[in-house]
N, C-alpha and C. Protein backbone atom coordinates (compact mmCIF):
# COMPACT_ATOMS: atom_id res chain seq x y z
N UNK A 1 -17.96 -5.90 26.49
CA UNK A 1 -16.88 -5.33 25.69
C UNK A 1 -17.25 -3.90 25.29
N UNK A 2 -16.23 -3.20 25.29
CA UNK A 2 -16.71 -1.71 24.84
C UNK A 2 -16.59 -1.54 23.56
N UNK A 3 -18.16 -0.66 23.26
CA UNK A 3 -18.21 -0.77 21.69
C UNK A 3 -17.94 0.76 21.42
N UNK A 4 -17.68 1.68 20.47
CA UNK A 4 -17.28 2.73 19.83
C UNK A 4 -18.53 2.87 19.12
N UNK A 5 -18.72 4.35 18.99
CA UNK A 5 -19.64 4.93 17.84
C UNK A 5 -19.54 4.50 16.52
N UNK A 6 -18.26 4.29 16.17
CA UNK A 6 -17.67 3.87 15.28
C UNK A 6 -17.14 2.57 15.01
N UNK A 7 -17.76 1.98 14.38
CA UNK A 7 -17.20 0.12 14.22
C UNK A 7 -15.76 0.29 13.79
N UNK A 8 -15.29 1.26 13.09
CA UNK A 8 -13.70 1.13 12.80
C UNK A 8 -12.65 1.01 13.94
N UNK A 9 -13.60 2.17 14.87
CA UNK A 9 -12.48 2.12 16.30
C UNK A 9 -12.44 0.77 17.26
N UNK A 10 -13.17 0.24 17.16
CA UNK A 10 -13.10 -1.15 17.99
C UNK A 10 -11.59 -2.35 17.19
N UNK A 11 -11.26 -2.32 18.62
CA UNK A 11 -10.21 -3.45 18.03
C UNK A 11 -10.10 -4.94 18.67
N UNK A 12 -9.93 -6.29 17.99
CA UNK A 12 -9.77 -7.43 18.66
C UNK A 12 -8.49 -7.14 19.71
N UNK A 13 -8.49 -7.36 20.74
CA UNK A 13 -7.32 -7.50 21.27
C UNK A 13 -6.69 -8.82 21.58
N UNK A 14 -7.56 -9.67 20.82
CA UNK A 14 -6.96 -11.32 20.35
C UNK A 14 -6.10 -11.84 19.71
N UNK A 15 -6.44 -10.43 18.30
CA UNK A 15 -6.13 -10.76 16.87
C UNK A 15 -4.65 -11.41 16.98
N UNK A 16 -4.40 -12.56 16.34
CA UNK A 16 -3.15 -12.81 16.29
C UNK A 16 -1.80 -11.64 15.89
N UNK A 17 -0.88 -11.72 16.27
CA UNK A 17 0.28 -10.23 16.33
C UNK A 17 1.68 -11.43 16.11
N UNK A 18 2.30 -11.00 15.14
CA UNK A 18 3.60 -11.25 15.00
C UNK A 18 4.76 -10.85 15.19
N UNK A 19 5.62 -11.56 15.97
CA UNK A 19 6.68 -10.77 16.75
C UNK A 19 7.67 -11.02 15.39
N UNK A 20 8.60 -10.47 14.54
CA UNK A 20 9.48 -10.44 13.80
C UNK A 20 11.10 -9.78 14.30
N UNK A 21 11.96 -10.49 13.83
CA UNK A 21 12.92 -10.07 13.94
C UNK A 21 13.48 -9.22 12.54
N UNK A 22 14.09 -8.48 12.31
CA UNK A 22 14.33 -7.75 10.80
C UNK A 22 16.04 -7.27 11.29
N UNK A 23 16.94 -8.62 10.46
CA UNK A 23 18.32 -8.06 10.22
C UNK A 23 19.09 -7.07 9.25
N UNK A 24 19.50 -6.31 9.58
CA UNK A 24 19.56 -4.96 9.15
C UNK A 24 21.18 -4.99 8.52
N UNK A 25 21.39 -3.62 7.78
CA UNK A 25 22.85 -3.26 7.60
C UNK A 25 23.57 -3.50 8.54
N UNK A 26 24.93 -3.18 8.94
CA UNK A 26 25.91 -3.23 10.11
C UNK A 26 25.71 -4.54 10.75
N UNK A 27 25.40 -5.61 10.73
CA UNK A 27 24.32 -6.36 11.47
C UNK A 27 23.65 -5.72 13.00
N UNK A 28 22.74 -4.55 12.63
CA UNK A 28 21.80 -4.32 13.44
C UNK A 28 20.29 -5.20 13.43
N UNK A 29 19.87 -5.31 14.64
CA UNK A 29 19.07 -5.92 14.68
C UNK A 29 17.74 -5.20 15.29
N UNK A 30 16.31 -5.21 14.58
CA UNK A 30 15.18 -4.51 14.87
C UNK A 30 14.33 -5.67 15.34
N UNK A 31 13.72 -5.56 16.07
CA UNK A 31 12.84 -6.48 16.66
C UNK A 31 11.05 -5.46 16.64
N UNK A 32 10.01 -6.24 15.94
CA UNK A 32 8.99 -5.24 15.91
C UNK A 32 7.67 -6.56 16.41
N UNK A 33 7.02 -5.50 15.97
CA UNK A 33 5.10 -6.47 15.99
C UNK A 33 4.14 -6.24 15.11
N UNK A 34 3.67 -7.05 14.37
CA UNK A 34 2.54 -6.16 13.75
C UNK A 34 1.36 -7.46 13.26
N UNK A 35 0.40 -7.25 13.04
CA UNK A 35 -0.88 -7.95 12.89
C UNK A 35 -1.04 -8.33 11.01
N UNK A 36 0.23 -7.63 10.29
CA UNK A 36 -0.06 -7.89 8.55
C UNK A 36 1.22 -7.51 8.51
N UNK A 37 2.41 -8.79 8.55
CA UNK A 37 3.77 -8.67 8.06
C UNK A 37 4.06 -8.42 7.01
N UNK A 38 3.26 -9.00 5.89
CA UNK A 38 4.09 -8.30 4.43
C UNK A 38 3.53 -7.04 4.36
N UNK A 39 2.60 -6.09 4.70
CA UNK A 39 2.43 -4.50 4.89
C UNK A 39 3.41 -4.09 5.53
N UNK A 40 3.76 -4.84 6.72
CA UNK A 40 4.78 -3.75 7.68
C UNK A 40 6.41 -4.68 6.84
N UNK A 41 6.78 -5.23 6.45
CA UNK A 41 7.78 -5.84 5.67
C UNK A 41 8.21 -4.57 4.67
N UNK A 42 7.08 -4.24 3.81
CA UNK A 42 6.38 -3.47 2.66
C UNK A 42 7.01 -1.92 2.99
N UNK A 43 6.67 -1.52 4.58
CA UNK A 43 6.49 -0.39 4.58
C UNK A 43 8.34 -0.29 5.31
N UNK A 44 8.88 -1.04 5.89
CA UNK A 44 10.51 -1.09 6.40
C UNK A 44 11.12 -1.13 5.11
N UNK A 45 10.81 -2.09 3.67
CA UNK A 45 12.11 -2.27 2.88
C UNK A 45 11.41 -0.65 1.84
N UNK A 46 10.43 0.02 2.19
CA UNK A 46 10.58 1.38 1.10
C UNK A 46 11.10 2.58 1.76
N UNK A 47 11.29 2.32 3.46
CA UNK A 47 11.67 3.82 3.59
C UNK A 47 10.92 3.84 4.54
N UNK A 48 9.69 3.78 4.78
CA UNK A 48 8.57 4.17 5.74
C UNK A 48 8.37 3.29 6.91
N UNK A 49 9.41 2.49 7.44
CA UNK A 49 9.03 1.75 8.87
C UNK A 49 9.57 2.66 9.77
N UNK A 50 10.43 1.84 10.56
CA UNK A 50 11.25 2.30 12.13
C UNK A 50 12.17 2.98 11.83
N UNK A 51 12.43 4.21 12.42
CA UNK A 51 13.85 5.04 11.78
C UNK A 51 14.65 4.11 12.11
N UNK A 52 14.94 3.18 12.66
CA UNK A 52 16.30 2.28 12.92
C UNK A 52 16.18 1.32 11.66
N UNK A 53 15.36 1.01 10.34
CA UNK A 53 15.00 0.50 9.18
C UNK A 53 15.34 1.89 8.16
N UNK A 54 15.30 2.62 8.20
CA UNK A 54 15.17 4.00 7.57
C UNK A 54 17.15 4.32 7.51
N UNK A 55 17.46 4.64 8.58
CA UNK A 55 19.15 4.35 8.68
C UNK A 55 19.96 2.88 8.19
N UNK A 56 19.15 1.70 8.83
CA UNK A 56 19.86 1.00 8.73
C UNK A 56 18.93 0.07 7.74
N UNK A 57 19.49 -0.08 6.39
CA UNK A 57 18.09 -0.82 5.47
C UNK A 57 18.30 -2.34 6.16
N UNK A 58 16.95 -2.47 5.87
CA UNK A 58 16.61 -4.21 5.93
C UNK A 58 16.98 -5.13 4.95
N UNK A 59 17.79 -6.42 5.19
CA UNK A 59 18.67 -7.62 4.45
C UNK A 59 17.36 -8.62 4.93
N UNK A 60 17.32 -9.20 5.65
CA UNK A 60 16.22 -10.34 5.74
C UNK A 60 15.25 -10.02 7.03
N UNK A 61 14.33 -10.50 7.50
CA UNK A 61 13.35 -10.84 7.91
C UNK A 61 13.01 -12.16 9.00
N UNK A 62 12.91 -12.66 10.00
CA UNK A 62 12.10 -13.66 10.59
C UNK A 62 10.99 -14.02 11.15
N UNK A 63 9.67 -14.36 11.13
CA UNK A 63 8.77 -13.95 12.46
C UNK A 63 9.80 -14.72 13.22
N UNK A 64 9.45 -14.57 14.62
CA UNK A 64 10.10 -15.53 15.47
C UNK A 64 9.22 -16.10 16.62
N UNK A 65 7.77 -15.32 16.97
CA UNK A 65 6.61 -15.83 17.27
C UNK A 65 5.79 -14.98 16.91
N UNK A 66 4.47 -15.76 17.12
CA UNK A 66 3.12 -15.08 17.18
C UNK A 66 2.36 -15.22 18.18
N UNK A 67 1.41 -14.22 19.04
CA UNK A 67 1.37 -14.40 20.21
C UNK A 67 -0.54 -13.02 20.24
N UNK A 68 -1.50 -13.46 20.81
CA UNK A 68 -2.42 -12.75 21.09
C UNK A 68 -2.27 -11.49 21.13
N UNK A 69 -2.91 -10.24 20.59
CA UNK A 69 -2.19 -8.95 20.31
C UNK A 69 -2.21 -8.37 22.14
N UNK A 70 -3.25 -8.85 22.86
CA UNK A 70 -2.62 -8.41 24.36
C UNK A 70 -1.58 -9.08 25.17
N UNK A 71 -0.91 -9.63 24.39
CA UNK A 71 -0.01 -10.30 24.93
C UNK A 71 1.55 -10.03 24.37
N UNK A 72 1.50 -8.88 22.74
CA UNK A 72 2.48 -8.84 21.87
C UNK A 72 3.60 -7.67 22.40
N UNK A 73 3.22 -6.97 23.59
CA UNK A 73 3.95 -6.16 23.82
C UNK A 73 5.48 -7.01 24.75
N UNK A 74 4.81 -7.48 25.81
CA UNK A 74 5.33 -8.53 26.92
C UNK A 74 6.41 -9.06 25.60
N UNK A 75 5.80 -9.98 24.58
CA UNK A 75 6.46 -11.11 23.99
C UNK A 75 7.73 -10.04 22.84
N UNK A 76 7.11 -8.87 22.47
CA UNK A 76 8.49 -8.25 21.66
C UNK A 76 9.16 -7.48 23.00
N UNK A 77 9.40 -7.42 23.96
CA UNK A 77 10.34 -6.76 24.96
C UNK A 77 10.66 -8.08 25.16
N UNK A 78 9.99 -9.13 25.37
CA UNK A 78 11.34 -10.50 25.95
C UNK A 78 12.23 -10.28 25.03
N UNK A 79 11.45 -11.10 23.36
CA UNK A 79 12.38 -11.02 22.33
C UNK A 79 13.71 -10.11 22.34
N UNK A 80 13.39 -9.06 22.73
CA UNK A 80 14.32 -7.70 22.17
C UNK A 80 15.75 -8.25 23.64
N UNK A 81 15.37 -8.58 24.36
CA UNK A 81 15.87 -8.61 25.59
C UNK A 81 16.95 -9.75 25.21
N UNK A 82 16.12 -11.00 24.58
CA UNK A 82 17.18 -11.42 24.33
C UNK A 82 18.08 -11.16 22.92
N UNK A 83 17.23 -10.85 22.27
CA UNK A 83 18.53 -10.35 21.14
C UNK A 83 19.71 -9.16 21.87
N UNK A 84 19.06 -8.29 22.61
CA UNK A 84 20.07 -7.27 23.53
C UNK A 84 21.31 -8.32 24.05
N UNK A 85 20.75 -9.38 24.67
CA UNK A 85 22.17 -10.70 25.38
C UNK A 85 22.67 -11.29 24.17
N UNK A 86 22.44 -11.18 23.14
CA UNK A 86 22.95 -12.51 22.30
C UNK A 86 24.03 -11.34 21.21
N UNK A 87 23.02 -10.29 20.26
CA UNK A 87 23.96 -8.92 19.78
C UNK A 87 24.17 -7.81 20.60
N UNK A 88 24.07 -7.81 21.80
CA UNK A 88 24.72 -6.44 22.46
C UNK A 88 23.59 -5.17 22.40
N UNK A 89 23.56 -4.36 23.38
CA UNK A 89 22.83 -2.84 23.37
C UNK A 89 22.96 -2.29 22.14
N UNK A 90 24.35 -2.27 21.60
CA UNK A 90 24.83 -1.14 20.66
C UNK A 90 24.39 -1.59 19.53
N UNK A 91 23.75 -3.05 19.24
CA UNK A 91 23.32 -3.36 17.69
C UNK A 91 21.62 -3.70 17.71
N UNK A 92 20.70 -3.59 18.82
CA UNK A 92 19.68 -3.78 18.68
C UNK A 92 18.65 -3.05 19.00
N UNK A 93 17.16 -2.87 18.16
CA UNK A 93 16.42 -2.12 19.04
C UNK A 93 14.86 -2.63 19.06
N UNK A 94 13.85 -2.27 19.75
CA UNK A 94 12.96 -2.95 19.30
C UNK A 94 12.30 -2.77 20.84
N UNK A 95 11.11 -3.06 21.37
CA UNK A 95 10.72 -3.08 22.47
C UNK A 95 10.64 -1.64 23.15
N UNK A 96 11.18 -1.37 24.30
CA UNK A 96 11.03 -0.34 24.85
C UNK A 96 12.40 0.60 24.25
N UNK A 97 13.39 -0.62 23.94
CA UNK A 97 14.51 0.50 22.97
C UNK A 97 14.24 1.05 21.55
N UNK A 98 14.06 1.63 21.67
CA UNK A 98 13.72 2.27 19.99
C UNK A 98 14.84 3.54 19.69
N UNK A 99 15.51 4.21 20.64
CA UNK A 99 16.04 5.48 19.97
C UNK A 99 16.94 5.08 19.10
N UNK A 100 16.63 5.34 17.68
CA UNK A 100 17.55 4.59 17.01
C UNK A 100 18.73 6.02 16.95
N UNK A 101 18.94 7.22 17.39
CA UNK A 101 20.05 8.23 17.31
C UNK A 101 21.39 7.55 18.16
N UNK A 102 21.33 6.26 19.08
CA UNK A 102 22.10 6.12 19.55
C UNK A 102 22.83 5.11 18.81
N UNK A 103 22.25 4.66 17.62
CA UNK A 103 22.98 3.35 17.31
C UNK A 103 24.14 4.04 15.92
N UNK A 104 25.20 3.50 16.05
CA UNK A 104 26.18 4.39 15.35
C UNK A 104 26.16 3.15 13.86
């Protein structure tokens, strides 16, 4: 395993990662990941998450899985993919969609 000069820079790439869904104003829908949900919860309902949280405030919250952090990218682009089939392009973002300037 590669170690860093620095013990801070080394990361598990095991660590468990939570895929969340976060229903928004308009019913937009954000789909994210993160390794400490009530920090990243924390940092979407003050202002400071995803500009698509920043435009559109956050109403509730789901994880919807949790999945090995080398594995969390794969598992939030399915997710997002299917929230894209279930609410449409125009209400979701999350995965490889993020520009939130397109969502009206």
């Amino acid at each position: 395993m590669f170690r860093s000069k620095r013990r801070a820079d080394t990361r598990n790439i095991n660590r468990p990662t939570a895929i969340y869904e976060l229903r928004c104003q308009h019913n937009k829908v954000y789909v994210g990941k993160t390794t400490n949900v009530r920090r990243r919860m924390q940092q979407h309902a003050s202002g400071n998450g995803a500009k698509v949280t920043q435009k559109f405030k956050p109403v509730k919250y789901d994880v919807v899985d949790v999945v090995p952090g080398f594995l969390s990218s794969c598992a939030e682009q399915q997710h997002t993919k299917d929230c894209v089939s279930e609410h449409g392009y125009a209400n979701v973002r999350g995965g490889r969609w993020v520009n939130s300037q397109t969502l009206q």
